[in-house]
PDB file of N, CA and C in Angstrom:
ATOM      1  N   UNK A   1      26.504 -41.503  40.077  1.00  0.00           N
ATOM      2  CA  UNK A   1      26.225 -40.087  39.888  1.00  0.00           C
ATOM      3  C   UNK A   1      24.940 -39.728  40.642  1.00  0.00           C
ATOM      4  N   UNK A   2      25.117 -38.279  41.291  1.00  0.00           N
ATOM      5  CA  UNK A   2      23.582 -37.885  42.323  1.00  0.00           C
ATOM      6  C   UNK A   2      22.515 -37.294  41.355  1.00  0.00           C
ATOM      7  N   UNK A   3      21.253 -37.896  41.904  1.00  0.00           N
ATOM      8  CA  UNK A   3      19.898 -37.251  41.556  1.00  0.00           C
ATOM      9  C   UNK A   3      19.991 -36.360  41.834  1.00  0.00           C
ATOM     10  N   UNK A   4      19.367 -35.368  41.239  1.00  0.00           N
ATOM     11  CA  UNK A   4      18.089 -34.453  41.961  1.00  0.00           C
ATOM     12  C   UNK A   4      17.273 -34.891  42.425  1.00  0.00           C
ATOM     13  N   UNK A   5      16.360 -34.380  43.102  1.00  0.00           N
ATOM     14  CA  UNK A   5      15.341 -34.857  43.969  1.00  0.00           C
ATOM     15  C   UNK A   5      14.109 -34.920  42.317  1.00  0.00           C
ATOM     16  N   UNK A   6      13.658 -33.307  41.908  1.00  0.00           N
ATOM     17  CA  UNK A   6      12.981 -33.240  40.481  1.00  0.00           C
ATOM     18  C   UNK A   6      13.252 -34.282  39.709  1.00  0.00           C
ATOM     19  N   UNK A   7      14.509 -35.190  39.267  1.00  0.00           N
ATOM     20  CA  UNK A   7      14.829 -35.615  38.051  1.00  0.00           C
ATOM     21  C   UNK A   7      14.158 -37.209  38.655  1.00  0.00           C
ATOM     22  N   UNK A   8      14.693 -37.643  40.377  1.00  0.00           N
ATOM     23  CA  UNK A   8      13.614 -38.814  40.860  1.00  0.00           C
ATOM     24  C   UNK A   8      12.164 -38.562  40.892  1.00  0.00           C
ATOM     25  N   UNK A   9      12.434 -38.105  41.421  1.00  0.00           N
ATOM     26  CA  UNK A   9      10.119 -37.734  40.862  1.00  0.00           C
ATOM     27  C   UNK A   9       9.518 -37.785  39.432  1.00  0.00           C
ATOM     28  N   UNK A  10      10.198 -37.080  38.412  1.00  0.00           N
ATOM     29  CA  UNK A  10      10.006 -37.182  37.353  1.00  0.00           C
ATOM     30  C   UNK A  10      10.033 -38.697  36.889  1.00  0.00           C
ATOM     31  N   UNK A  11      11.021 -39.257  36.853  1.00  0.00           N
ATOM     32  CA  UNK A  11      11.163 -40.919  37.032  1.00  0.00           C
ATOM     33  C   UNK A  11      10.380 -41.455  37.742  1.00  0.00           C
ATOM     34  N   UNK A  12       9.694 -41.499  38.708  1.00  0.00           N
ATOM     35  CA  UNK A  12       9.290 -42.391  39.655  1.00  0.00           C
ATOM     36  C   UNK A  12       7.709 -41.788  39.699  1.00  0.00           C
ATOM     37  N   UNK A  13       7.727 -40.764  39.850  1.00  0.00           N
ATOM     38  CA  UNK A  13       5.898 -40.389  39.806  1.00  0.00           C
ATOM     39  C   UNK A  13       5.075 -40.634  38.458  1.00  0.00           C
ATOM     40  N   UNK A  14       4.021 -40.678  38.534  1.00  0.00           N
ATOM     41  CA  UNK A  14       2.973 -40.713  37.532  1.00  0.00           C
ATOM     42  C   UNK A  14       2.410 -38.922  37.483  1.00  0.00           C
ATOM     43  N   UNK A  15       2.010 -38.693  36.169  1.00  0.00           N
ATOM     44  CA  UNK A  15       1.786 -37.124  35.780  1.00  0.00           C
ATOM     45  C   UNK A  15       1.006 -37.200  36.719  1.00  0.00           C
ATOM     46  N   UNK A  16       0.045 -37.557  37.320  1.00  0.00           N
ATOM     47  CA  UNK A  16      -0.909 -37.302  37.668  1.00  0.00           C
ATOM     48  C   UNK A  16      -0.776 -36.875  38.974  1.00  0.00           C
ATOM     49  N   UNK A  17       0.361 -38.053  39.515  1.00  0.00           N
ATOM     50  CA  UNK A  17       0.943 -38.179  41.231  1.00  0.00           C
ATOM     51  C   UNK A  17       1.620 -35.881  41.086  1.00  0.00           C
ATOM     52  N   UNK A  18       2.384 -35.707  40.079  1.00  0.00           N
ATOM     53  CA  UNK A  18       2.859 -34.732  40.046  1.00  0.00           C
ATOM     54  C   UNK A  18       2.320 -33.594  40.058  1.00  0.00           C
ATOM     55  N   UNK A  19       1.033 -33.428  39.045  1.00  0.00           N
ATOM     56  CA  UNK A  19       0.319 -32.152  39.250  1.00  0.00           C
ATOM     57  C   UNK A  19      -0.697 -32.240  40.613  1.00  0.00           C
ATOM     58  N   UNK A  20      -0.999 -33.417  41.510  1.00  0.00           N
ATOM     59  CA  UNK A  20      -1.665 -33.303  42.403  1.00  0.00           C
ATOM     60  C   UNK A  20      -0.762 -32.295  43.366  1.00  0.00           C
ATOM     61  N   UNK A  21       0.807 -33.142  43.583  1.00  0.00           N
ATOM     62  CA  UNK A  21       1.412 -32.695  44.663  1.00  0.00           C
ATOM     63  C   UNK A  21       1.638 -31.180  44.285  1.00  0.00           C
ATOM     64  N   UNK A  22       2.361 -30.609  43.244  1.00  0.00           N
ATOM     65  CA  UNK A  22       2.125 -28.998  42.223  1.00  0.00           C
ATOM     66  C   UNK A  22       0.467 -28.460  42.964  1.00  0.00           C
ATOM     67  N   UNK A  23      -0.616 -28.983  42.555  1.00  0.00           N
ATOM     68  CA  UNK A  23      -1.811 -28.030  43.415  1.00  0.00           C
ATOM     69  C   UNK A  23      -2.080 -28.175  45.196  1.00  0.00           C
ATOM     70  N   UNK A  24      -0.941 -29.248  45.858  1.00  0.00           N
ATOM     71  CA  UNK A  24      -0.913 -29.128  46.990  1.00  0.00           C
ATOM     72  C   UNK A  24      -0.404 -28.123  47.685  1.00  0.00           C
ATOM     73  N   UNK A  25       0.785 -28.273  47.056  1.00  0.00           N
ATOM     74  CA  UNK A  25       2.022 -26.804  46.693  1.00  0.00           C
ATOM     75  C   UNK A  25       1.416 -25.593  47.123  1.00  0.00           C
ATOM     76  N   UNK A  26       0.837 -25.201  45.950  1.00  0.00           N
ATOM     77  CA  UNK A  26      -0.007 -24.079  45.583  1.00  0.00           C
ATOM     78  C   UNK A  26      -0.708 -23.750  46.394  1.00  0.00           C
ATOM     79  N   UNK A  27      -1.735 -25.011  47.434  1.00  0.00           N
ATOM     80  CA  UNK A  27      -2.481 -24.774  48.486  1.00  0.00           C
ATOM     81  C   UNK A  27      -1.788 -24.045  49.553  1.00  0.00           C
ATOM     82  N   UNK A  28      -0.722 -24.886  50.248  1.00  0.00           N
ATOM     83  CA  UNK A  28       0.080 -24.609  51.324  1.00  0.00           C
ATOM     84  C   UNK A  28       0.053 -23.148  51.366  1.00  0.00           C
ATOM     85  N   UNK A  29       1.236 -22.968  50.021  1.00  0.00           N
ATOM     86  CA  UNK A  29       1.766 -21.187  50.089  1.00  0.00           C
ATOM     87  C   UNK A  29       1.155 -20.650  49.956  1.00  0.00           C
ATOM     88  N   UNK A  30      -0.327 -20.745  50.167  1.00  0.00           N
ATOM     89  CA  UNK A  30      -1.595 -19.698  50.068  1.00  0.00           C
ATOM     90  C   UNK A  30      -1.971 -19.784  51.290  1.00  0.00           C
ATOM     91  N   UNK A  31      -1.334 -20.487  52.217  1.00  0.00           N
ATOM     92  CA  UNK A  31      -1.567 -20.276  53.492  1.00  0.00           C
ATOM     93  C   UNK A  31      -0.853 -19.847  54.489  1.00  0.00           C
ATOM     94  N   UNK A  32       0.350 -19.093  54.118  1.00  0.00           N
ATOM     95  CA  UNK A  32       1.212 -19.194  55.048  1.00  0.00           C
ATOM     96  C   UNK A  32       1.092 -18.315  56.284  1.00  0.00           C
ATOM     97  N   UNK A  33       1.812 -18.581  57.362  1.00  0.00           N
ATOM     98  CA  UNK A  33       1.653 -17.119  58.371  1.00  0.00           C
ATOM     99  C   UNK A  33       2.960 -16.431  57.737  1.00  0.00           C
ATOM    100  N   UNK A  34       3.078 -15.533  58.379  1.00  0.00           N
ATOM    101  CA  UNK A  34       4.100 -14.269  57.795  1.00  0.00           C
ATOM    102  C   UNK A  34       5.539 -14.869  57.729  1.00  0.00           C
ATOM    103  N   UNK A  35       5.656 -15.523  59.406  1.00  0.00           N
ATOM    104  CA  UNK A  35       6.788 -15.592  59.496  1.00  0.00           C
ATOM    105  C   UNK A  35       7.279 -16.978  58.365  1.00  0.00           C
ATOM    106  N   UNK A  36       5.983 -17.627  57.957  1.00  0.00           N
ATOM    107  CA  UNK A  36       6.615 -19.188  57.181  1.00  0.00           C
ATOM    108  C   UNK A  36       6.690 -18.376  55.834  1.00  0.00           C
ATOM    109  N   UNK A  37       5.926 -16.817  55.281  1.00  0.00           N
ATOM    110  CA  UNK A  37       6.099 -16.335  53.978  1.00  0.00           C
ATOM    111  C   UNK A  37       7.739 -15.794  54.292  1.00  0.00           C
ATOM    112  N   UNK A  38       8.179 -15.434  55.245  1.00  0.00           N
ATOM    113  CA  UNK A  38       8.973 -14.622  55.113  1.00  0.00           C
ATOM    114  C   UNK A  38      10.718 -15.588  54.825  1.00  0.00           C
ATOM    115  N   UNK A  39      10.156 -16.714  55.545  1.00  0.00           N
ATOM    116  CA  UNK A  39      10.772 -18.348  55.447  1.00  0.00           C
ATOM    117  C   UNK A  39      10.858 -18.457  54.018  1.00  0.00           C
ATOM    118  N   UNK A  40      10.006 -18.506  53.571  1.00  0.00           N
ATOM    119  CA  UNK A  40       9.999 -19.237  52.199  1.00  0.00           C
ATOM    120  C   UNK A  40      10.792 -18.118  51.273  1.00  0.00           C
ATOM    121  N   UNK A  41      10.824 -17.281  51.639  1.00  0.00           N
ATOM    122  CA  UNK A  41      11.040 -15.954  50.796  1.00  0.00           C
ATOM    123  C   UNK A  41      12.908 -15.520  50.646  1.00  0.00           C
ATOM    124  N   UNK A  42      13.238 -16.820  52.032  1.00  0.00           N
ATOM    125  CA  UNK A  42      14.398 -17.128  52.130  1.00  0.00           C
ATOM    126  C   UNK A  42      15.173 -15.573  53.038  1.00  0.00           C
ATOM    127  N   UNK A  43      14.592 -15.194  54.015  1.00  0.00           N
ATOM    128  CA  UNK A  43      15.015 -13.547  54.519  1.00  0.00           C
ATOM    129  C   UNK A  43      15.258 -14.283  55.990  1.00  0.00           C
ATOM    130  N   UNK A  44      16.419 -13.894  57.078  1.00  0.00           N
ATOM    131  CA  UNK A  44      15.435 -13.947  58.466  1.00  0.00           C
ATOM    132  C   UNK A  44      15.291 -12.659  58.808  1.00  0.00           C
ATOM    133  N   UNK A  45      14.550 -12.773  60.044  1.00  0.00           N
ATOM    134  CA  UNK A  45      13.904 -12.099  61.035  1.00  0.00           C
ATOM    135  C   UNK A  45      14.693 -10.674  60.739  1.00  0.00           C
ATOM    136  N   UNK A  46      16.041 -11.034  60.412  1.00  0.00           N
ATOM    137  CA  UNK A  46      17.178  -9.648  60.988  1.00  0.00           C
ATOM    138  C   UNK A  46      16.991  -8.902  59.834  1.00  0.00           C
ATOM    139  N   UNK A  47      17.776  -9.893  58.383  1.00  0.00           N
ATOM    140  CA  UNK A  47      17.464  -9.434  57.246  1.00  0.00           C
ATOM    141  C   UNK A  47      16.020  -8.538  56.669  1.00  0.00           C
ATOM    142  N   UNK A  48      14.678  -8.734  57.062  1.00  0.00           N
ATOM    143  CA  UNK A  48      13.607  -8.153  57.180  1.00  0.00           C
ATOM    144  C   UNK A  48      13.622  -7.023  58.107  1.00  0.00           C
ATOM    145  N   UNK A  49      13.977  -6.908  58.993  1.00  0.00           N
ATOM    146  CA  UNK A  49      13.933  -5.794  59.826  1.00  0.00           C
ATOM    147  C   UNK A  49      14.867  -4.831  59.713  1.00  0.00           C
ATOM    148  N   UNK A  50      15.812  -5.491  58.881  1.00  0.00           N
ATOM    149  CA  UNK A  50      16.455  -4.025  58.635  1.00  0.00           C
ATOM    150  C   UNK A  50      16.447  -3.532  57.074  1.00  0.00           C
ATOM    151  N   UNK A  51      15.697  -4.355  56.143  1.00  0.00           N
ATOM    152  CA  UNK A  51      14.600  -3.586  54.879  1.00  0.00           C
ATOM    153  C   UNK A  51      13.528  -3.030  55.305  1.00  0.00           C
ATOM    154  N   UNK A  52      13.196  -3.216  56.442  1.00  0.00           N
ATOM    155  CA  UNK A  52      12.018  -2.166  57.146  1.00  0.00           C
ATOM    156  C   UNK A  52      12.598  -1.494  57.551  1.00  0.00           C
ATOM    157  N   UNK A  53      13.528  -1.366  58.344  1.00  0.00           N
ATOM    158  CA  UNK A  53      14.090  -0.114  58.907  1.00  0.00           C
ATOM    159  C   UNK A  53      13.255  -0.318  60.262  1.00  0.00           C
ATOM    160  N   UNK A  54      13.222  -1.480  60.733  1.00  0.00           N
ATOM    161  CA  UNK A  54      12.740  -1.878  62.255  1.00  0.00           C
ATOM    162  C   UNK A  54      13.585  -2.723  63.125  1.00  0.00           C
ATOM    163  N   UNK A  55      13.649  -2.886  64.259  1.00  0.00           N
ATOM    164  CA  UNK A  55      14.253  -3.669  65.370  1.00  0.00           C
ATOM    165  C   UNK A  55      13.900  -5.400  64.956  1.00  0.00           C
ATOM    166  N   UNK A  56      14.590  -6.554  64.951  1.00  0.00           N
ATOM    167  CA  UNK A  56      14.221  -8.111  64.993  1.00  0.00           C
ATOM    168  C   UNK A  56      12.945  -7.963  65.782  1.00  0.00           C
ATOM    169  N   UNK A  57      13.339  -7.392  66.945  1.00  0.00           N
ATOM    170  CA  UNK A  57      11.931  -7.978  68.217  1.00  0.00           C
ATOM    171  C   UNK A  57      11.334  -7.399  67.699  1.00  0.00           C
ATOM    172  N   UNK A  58      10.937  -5.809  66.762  1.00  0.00           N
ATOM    173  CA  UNK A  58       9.396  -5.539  66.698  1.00  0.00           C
ATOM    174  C   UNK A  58       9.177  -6.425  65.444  1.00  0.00           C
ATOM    175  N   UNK A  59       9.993  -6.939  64.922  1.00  0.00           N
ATOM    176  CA  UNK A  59       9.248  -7.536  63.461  1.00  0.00           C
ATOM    177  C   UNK A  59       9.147  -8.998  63.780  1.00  0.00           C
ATOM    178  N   UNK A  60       9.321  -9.460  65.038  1.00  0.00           N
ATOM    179  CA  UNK A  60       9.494 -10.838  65.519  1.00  0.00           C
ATOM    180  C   UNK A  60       7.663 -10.534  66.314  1.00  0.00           C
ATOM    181  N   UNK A  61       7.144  -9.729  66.885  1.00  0.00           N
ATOM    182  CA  UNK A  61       5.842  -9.269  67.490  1.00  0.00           C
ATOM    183  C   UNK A  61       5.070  -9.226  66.671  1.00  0.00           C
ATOM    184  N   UNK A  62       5.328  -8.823  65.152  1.00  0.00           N
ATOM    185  CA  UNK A  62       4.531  -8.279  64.296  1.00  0.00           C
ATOM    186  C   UNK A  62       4.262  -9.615  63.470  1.00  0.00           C
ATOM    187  N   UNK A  63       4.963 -10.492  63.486  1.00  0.00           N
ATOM    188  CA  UNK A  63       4.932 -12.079  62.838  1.00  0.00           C
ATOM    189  C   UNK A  63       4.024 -12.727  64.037  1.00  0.00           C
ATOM    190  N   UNK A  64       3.804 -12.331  65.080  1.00  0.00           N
ATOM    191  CA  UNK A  64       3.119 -12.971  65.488  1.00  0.00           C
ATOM    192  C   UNK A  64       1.333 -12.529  66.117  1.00  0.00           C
ATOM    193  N   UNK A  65       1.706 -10.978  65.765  1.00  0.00           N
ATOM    194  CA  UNK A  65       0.351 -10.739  65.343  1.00  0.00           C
ATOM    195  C   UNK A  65      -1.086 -10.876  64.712  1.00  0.00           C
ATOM    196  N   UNK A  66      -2.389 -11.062  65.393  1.00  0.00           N
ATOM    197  CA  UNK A  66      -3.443 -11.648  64.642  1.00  0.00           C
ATOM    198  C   UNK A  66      -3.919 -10.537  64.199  1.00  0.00           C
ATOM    199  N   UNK A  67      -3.575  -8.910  64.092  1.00  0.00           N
ATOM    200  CA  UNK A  67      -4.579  -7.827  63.372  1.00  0.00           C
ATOM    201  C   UNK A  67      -3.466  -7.048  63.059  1.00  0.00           C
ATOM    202  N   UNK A  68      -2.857  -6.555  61.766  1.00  0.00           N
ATOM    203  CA  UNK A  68      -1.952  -5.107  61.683  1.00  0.00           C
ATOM    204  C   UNK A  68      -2.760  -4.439  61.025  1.00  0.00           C
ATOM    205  N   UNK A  69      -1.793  -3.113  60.975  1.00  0.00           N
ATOM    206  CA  UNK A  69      -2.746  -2.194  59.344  1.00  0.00           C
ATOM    207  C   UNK A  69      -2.489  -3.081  58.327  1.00  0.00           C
ATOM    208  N   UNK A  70      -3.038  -2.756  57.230  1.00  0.00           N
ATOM    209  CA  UNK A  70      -2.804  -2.818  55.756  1.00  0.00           C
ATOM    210  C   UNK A  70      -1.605  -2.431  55.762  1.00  0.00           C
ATOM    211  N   UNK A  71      -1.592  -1.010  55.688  1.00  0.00           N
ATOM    212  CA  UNK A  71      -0.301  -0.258  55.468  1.00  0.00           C
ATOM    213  C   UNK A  71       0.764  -1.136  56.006  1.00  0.00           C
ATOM    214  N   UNK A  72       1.015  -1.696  57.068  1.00  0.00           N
ATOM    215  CA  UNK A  72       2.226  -2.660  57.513  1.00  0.00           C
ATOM    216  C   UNK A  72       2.288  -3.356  56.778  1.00  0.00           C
ATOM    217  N   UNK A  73       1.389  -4.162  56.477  1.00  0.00           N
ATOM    218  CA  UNK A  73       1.353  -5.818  55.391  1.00  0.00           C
ATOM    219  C   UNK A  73       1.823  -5.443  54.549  1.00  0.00           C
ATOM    220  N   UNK A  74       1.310  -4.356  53.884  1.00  0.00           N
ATOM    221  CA  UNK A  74       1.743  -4.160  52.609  1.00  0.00           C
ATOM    222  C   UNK A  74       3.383  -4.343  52.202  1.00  0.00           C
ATOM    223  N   UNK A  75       3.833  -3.046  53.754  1.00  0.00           N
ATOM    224  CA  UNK A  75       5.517  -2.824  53.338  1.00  0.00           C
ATOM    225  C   UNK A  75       6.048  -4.446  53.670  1.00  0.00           C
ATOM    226  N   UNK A  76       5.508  -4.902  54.707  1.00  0.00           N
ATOM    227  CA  UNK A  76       6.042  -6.390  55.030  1.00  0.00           C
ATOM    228  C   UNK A  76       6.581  -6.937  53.392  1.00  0.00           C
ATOM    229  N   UNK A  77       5.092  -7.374  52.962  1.00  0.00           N
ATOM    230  CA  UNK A  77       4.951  -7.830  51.354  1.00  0.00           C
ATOM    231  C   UNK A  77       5.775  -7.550  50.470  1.00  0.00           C
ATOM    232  N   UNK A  78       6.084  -5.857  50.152  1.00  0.00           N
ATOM    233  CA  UNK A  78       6.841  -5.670  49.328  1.00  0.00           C
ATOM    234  C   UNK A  78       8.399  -5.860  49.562  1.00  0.00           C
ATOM    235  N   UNK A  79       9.081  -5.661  50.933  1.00  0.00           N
ATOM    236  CA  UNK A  79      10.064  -5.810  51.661  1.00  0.00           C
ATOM    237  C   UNK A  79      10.665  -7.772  50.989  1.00  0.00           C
ATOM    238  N   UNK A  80       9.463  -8.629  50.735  1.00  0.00           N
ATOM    239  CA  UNK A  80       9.661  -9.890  50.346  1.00  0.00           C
ATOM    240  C   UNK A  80       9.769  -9.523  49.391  1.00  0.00           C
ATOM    241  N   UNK A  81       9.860  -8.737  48.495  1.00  0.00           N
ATOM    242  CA  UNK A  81       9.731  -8.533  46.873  1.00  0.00           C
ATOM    243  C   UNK A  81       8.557  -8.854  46.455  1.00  0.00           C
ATOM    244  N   UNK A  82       7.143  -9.128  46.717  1.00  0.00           N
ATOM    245  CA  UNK A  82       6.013  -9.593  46.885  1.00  0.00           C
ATOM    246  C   UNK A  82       5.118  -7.912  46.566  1.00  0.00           C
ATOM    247  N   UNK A  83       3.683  -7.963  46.063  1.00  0.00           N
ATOM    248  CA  UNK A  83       2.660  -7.183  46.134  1.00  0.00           C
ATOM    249  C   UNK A  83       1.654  -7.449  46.925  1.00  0.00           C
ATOM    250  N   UNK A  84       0.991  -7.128  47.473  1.00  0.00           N
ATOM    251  CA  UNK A  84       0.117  -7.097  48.491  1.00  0.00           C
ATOM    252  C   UNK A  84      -1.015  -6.458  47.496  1.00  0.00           C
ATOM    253  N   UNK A  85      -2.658  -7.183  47.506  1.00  0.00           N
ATOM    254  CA  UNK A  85      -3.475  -7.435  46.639  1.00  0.00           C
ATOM    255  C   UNK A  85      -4.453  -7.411  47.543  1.00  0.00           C
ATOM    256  N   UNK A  86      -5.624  -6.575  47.945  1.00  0.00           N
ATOM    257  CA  UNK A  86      -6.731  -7.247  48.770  1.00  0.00           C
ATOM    258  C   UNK A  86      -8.061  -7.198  48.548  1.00  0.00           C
ATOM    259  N   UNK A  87      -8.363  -8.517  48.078  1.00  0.00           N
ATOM    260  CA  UNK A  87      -9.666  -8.964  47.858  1.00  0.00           C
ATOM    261  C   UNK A  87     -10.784  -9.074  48.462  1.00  0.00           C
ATOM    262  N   UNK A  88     -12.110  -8.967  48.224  1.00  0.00           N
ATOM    263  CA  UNK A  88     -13.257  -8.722  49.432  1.00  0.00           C
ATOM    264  C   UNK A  88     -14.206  -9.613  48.478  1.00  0.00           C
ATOM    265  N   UNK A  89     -14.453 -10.740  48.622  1.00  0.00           N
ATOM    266  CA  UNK A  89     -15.118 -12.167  48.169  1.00  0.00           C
ATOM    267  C   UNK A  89     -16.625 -12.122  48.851  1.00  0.00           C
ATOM    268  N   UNK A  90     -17.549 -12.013  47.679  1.00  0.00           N
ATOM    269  CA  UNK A  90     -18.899 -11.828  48.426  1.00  0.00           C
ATOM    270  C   UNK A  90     -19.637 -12.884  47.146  1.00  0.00           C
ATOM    271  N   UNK A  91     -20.902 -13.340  47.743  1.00  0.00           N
ATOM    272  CA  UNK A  91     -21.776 -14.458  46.839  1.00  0.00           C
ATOM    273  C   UNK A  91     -21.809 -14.211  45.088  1.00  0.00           C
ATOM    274  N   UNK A  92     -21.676 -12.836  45.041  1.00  0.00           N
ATOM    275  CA  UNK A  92     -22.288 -12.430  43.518  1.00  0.00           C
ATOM    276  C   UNK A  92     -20.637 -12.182  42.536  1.00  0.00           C
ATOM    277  N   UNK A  93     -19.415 -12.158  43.444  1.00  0.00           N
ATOM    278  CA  UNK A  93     -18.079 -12.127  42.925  1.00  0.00           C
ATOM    279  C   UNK A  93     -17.168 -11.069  43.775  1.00  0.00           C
ATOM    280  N   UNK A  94     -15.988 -11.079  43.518  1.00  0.00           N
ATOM    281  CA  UNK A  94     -15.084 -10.933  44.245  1.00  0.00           C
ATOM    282  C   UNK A  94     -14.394  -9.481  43.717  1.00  0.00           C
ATOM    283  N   UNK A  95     -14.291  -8.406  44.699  1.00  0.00           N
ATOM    284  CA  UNK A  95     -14.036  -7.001  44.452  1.00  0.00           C
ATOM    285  C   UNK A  95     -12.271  -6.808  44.588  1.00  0.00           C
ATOM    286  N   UNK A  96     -11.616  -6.134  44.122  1.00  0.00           N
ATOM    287  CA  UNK A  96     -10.405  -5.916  44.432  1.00  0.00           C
ATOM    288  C   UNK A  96     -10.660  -4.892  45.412  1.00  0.00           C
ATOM    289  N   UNK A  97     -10.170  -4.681  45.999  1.00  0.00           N
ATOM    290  CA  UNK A  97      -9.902  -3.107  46.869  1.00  0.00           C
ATOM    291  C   UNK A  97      -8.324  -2.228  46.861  1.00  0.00           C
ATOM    292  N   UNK A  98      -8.498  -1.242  45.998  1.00  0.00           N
ATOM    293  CA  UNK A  98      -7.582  -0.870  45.506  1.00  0.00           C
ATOM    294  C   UNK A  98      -7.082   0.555  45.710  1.00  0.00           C
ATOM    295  N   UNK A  99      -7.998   0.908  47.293  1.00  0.00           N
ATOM    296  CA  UNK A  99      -7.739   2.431  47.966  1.00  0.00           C
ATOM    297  C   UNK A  99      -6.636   2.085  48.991  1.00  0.00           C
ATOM    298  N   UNK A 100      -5.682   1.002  48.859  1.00  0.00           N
ATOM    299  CA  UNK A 100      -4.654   1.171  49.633  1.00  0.00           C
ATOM    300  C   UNK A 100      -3.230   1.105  48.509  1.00  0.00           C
ATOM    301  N   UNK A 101      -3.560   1.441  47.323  1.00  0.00           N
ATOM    302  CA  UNK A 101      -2.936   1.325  46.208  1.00  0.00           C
ATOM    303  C   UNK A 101      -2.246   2.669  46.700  1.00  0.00           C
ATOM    304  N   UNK A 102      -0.876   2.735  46.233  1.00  0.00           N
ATOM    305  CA  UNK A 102      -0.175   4.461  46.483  1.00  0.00           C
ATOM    306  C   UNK A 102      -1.026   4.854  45.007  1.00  0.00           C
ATOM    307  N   UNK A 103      -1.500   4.342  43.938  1.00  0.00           N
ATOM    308  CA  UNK A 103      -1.523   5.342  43.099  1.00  0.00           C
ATOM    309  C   UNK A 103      -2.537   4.113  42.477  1.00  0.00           C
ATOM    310  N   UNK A 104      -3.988   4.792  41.780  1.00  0.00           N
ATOM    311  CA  UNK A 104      -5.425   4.639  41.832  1.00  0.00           C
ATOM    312  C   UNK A 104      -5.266   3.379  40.498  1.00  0.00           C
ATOM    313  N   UNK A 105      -5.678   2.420  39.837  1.00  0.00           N
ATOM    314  CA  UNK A 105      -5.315   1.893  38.495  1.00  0.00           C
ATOM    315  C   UNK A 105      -7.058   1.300  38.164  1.00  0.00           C
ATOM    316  N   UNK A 106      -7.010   1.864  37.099  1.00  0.00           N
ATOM    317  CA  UNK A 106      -7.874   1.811  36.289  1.00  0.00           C
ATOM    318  C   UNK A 106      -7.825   0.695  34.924  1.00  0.00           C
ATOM    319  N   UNK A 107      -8.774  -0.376  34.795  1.00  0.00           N
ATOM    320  CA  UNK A 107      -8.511  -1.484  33.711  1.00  0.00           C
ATOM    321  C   UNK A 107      -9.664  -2.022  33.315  1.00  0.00           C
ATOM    322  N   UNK A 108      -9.811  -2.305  32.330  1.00  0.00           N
ATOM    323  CA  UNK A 108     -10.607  -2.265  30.739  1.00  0.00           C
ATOM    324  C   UNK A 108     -11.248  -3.666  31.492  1.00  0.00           C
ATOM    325  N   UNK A 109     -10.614  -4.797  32.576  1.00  0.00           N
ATOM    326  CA  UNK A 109     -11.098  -5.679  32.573  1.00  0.00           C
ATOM    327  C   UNK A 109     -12.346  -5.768  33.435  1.00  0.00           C
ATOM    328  N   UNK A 110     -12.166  -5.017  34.689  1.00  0.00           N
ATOM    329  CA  UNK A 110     -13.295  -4.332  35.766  1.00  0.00           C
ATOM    330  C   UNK A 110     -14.521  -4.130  35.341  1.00  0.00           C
ATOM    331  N   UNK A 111     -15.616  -4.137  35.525  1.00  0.00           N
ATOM    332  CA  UNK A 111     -17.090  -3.270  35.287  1.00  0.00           C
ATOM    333  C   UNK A 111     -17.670  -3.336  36.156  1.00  0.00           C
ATOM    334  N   UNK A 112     -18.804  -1.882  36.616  1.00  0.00           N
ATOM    335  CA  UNK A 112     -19.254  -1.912  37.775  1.00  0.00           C
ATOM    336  C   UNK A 112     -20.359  -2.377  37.963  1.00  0.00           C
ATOM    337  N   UNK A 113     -20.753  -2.982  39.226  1.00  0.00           N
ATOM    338  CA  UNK A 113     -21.916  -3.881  39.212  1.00  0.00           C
ATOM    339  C   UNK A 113     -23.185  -2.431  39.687  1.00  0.00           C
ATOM    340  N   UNK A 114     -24.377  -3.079  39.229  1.00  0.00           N
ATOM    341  CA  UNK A 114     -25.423  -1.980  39.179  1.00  0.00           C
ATOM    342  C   UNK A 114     -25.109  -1.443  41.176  1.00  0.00           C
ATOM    343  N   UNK A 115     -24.431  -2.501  42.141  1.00  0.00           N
ATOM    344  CA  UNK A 115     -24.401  -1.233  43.383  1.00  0.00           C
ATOM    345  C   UNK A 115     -23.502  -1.415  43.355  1.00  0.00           C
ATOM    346  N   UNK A 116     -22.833  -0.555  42.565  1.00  0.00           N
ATOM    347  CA  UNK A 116     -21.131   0.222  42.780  1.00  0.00           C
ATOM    348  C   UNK A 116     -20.118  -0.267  43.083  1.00  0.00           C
ATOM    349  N   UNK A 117     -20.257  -1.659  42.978  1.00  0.00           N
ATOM    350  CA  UNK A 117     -19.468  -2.487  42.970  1.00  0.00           C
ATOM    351  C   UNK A 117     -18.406  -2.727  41.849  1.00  0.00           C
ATOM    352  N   UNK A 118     -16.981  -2.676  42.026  1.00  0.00           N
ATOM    353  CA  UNK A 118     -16.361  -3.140  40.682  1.00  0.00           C
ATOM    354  C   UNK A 118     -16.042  -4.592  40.943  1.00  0.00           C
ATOM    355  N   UNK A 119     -16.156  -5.644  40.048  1.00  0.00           N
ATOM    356  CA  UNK A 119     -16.244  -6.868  40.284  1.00  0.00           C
ATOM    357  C   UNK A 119     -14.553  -7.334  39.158  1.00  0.00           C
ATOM    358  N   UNK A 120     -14.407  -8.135  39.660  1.00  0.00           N
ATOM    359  CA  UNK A 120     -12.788  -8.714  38.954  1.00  0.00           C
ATOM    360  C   UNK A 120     -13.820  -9.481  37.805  1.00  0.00           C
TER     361      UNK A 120
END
């Protein structure tokens, strides 16, 4: 009878071997370029471009782009079923930026730092 691949690992790794490779995981897909998010996200090139309502080649240019708007990323992002979140990480803590939000959100967890800073 066939393994799973999960049910051999589970057998054969040590917890420890497991949650390392789990926060390796975690590392990777926090790195991806677009086109390996859009990979993982299980879409191609065609399928994406026509939930954008764009041509393969411009969304094949745009994967290989080093600067877009926001506004693009974003629809990219959500187009994966994904949210688009952007953080601005400075010594004293890390700000959300939340003026590319369609609609403003306000939360009890935020407080503003004495320069006008809202800090996560």
């Amino acid at each position: 009878m066939a393994k799973s691949f999960e049910e051999l690992v589970e057998r054969t790794a040590t917890r420890r071997t497991r949650d390392r490779a789990e926060q390796r995981t975690k590392e990777l897909l926090g790195e991806l370029l677009l086109s390996e998010l859009r990979q993982a996200a299980g879409k191609s090139q065609g399928e994406l471009a026509r939930a954008l309502g764009i041509r393969q080649p411009s969304l094949s240019k745009l994967e290989h782009q080093e600067d877009m708007q926001i506004s693009t990323l974003q629809k990219i992002v959500e187009a994966l079923g994904g949210e688009l979140e952007v953080i601005a990480r400075f010594p004293k803590g890390s700000v959300r930026i939340d003026q590319f939000d369609g609609q403003k959100r306000s939360s009890g967890k935020r407080r503003n730092d004495p320069q006008g800073l809202q800090l996560l």
